[in-house]
Protein backbone atom coordinates (compact mmCIF):
# COMPACT_ATOMS: atom_id res chain seq x y z
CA UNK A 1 24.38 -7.18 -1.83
CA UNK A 2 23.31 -4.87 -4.61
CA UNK A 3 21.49 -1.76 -4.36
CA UNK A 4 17.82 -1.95 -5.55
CA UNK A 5 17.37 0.16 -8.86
CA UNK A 6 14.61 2.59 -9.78
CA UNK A 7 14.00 2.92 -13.31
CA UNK A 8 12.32 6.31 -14.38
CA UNK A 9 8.92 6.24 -16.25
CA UNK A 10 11.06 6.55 -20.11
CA UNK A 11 13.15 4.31 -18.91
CA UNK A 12 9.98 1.68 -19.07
CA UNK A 13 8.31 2.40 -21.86
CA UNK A 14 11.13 2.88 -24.04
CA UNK A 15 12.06 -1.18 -23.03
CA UNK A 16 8.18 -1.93 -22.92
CA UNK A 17 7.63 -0.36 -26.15
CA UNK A 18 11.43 -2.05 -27.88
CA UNK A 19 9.29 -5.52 -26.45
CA UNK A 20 5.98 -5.18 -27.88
CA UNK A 21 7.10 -4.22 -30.99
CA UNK A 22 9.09 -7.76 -31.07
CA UNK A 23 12.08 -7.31 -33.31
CA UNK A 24 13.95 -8.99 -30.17
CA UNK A 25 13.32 -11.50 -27.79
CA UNK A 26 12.58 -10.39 -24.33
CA UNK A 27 16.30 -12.12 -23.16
CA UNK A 28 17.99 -10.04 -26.02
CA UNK A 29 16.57 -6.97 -24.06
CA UNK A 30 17.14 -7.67 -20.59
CA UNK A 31 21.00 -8.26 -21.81
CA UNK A 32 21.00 -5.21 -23.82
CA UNK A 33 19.54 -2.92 -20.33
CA UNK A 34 20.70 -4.85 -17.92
CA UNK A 35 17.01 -5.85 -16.13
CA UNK A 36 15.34 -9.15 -15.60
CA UNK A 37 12.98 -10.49 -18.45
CA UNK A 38 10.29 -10.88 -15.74
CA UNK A 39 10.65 -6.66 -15.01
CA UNK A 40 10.57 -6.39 -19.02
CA UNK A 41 7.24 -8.66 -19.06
CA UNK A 42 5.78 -6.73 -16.36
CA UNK A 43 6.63 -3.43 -18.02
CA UNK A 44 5.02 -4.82 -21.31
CA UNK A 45 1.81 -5.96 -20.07
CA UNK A 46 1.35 -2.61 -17.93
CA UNK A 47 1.91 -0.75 -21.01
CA UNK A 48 -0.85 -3.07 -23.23
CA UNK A 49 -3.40 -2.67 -20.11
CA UNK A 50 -3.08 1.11 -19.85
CA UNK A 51 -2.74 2.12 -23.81
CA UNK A 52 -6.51 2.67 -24.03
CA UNK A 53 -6.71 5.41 -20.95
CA UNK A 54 -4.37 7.85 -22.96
CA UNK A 55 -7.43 7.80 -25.94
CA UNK A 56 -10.17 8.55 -23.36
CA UNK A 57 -11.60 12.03 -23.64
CA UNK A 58 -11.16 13.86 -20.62
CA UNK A 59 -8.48 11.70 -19.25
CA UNK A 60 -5.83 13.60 -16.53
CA UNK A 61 -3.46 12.65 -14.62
CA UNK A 62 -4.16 11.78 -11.12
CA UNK A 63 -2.34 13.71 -8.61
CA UNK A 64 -0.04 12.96 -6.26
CA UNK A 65 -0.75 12.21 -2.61
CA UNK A 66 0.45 14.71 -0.23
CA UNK A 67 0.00 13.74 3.65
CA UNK A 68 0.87 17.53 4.49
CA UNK A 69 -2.17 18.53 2.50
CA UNK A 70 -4.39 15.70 4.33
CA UNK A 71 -3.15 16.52 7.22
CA UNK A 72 -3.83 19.69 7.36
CA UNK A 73 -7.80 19.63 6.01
CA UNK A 74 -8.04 16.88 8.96
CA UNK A 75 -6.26 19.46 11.18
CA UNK A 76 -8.05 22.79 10.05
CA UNK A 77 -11.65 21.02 10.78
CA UNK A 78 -12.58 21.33 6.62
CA UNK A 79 -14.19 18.02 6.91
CA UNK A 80 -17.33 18.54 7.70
CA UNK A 81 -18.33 16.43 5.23
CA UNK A 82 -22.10 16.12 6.09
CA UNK A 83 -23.02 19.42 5.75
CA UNK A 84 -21.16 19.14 1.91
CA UNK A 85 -23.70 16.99 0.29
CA UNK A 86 -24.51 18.92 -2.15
CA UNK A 87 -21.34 18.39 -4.39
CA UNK A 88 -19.60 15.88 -2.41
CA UNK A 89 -16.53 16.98 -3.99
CA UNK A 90 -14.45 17.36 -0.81
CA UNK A 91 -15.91 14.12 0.13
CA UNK A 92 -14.15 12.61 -3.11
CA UNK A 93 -10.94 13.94 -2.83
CA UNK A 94 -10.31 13.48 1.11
CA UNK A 95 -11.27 9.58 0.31
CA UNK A 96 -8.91 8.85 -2.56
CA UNK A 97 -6.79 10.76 -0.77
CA UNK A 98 -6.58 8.90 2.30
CA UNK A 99 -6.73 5.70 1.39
CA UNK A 100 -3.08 5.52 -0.15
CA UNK A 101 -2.42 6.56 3.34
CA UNK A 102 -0.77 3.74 5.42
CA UNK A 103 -3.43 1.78 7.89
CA UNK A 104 -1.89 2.60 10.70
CA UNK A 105 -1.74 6.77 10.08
CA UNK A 106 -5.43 6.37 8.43
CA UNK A 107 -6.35 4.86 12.12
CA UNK A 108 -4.28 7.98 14.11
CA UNK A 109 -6.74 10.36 12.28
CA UNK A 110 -10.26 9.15 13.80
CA UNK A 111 -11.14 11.80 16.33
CA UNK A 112 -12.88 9.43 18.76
CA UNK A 113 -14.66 13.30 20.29
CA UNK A 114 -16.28 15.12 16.97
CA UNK A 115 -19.59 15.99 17.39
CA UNK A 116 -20.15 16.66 13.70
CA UNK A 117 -19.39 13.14 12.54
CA UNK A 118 -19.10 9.92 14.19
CA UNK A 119 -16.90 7.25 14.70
CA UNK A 120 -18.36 5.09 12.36
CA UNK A 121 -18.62 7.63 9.52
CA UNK A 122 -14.94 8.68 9.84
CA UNK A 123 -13.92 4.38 9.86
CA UNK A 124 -15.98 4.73 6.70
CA UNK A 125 -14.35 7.66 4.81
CA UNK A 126 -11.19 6.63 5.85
CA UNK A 127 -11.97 2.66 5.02
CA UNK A 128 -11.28 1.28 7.87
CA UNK A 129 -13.28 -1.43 9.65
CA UNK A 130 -14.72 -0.29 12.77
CA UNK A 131 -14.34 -3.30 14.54
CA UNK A 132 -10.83 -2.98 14.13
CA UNK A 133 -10.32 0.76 15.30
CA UNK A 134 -11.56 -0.65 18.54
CA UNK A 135 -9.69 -3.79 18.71
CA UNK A 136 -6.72 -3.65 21.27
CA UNK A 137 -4.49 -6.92 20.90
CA UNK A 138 -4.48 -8.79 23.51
CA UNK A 139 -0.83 -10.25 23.79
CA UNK A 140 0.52 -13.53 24.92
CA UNK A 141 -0.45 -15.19 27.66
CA UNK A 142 1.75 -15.89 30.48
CA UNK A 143 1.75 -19.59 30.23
CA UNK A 144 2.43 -19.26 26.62
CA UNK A 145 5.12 -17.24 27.44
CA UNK A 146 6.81 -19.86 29.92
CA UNK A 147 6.47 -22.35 27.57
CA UNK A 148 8.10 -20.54 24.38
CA UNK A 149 11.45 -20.04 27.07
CA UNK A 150 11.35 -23.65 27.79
CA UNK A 151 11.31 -24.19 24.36
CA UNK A 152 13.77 -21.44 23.55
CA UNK A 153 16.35 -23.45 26.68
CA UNK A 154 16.10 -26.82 25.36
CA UNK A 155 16.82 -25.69 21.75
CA UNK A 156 19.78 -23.45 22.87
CA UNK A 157 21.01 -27.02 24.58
CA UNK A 158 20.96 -29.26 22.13
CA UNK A 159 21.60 -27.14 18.70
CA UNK A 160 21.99 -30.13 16.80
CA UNK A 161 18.65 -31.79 17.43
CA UNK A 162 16.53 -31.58 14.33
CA UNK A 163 12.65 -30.38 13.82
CA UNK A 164 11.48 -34.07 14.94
CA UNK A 165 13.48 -34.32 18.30
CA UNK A 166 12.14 -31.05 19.09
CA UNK A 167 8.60 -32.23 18.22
């Protein structure tokens, strides 16, 4: 199997750029670089979507996530993000911050014991349903269980029956 490629960010545009300009078909590129006309499409229409942010006055570049930094505003107690209404700066960043976070680490941060801000606000700021911060999954049940085994057994015996002698 083939190891997955990364193209860098030149890389794209200078393809994207070769395709909107349309001297050559999309398959004469993909030949040419060696990528799939569907990557080349992809790379084309991200390019037409995001021309217009480069004119915008004021535009930046949005920074890059780092969980260190996260972690360690969640870990230093910096969060008391009630008592910072008047800006609601911090309040900003620790949100966009978090939420390219995976689910499950986003979860692992809710202090279920800070008196300064509840359960509910932290699910909020860290978009996360509440209901399911306090779901626990249940499992299978036994008899389900038994029955997948017996299932499981009589398949393992007769390999060559098909999905309707199983039925």
């Amino acid at each position: 199997m083939r190891k997955r490629r990364n193209h860098d960010a030149g890389f794209k545009a200078r393809v994207a750029l070769e395709a909107v300009k349309g001297e050559r078909t999309v398959s004469e590129l993909a030949a040419d670089y060696g990528v799939h006309p569907t990557m080349i499409h992809q790379w084309k229409k991200a390019l037409l979507e995001g021309a217009a942010d480069i004119f915008e006055r004021g535009a930046r570049k949005t920074a890059e996530v780092d969980e260190d930094v996260v972690r360690s505003l969640h870990a230093s107690d910096k969060l008391r993000l009630r008592r910072d209404r008047g800006t609601g700066r911090r309040q900003r960043f620790f949100v966009a911050k978090a939420q390219t976070l995976d689910r499950k680490v986003r979860r692992g941060m809710i202090e279920r014991h800070q008196p300064s801000l509840s359960i509910g606000a932290q699910c909020r700021l860290l978009s996360i349903s509440r209901s399911s911060f306090y779901y626990e999954p249940q499992g299978e049940t036994a008899m389900n269980l038994a029955l997948m085994r017996l299932i499981d057994r009589q398949f393992l015996d007769t390999l060559f029956y098909g999905v309707r002698q199983m039925t």
